[in-house]
Protein backbone atom coordinates (compact mmCIF):
# COMPACT_ATOMS: atom_id res chain seq x y z
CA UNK A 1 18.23 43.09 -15.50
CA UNK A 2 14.47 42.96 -15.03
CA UNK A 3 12.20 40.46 -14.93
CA UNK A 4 10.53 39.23 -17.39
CA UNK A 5 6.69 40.07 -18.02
CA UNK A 6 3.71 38.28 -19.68
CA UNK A 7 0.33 38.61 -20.41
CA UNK A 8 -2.58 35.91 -20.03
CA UNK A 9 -6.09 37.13 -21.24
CA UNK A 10 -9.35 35.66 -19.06
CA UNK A 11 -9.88 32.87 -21.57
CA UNK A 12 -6.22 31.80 -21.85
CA UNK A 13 -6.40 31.41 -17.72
CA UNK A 14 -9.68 29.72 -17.90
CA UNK A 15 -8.49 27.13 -20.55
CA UNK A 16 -5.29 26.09 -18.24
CA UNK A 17 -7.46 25.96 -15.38
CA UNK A 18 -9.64 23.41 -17.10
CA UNK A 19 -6.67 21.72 -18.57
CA UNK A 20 -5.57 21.24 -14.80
CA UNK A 21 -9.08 20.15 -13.81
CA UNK A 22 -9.17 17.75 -16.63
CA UNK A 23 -5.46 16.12 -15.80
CA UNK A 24 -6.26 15.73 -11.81
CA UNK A 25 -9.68 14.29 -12.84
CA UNK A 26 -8.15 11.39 -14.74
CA UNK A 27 -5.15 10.98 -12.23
CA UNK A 28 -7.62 10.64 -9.33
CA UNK A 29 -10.09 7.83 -11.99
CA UNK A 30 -6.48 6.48 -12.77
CA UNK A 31 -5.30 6.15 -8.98
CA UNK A 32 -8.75 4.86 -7.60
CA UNK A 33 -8.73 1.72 -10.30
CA UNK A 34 -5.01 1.13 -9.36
CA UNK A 35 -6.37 1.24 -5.51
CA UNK A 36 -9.12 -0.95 -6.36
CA UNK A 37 -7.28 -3.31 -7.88
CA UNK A 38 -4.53 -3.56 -5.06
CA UNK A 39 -6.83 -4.27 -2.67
CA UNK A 40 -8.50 -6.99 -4.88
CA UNK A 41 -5.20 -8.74 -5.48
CA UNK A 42 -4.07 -8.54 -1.56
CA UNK A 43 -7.54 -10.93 -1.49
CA UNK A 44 -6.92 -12.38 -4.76
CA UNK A 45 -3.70 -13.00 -6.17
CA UNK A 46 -5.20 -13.49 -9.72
CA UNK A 47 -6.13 -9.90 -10.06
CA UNK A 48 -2.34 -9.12 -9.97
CA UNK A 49 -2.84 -9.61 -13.46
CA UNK A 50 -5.25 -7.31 -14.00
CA UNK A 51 -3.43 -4.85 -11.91
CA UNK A 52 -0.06 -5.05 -13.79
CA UNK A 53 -2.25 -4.56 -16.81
CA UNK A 54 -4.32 -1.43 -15.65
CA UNK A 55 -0.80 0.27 -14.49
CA UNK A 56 1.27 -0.29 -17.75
CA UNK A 57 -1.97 1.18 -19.85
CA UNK A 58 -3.09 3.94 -17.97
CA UNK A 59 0.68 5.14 -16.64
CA UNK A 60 1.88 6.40 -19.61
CA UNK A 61 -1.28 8.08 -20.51
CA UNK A 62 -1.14 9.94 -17.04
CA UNK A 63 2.75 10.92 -17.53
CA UNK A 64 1.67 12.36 -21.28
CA UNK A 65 -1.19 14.29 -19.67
CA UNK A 66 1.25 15.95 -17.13
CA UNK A 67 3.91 16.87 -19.62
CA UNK A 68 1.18 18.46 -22.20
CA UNK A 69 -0.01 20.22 -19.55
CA UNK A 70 3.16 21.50 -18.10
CA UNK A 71 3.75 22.50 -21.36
CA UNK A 72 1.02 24.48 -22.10
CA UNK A 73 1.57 26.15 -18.64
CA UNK A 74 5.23 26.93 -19.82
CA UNK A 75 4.22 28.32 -22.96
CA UNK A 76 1.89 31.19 -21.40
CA UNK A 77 4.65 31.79 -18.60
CA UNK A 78 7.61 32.16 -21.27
CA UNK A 79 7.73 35.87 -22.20
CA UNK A 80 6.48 36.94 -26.13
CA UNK A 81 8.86 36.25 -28.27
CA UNK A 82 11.37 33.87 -26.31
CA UNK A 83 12.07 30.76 -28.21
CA UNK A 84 10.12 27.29 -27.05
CA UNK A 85 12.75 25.17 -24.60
CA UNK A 86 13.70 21.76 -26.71
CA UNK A 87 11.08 18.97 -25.11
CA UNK A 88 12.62 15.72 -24.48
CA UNK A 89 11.76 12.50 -25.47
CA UNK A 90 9.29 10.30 -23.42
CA UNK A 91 10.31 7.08 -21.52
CA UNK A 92 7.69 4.14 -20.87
CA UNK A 93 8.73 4.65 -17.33
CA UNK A 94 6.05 6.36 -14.54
């Protein structure tokens, strides 16, 4: 049995590269905040708040990013006319 072939044009490759540049951009804005605020609540312990806060809104945003774009990345790998794997359901969890 061979192996499976596909075909990406330029553009297609460019967009996934940009996807990818776009989801480690807003990790890395994501990561630095959580960062920031650690290091304000080891000094103040009412930014804990703030830091629970920051983590529970911007989490699930970075999880959704990840999927959509592993996703997209599966879809140009799968070969033409192979049916789309069954995506599973989302938990709240990081």
């Amino acid at each position: 049995m061979s192996e499976p072939t596909f075909q990406m044009t330029r553009e297609e490759l460019q967009a996934l590269v940009e996807k990818y540049r776009e989801v480690k951009h807003n990790i890395n804005n994501t990561l630095a905040v959580v960062m920031a605020l650690s290091e304000l609540s080891q000094r103040n312990p009412a930014h804990y708040e703030k830091l629970a806060k920051a983590v529970l809104a911007r989490g699930p945003d970075v999880v959704q990013q990840l999927q959509d774009f592993q996703n997209a990345l599966a879809a140009k790998l799968r070969p033409p006319g192979s049916p789309a794997p069954q995506s599973q359901p989302t938990s709240g969890l990081l």
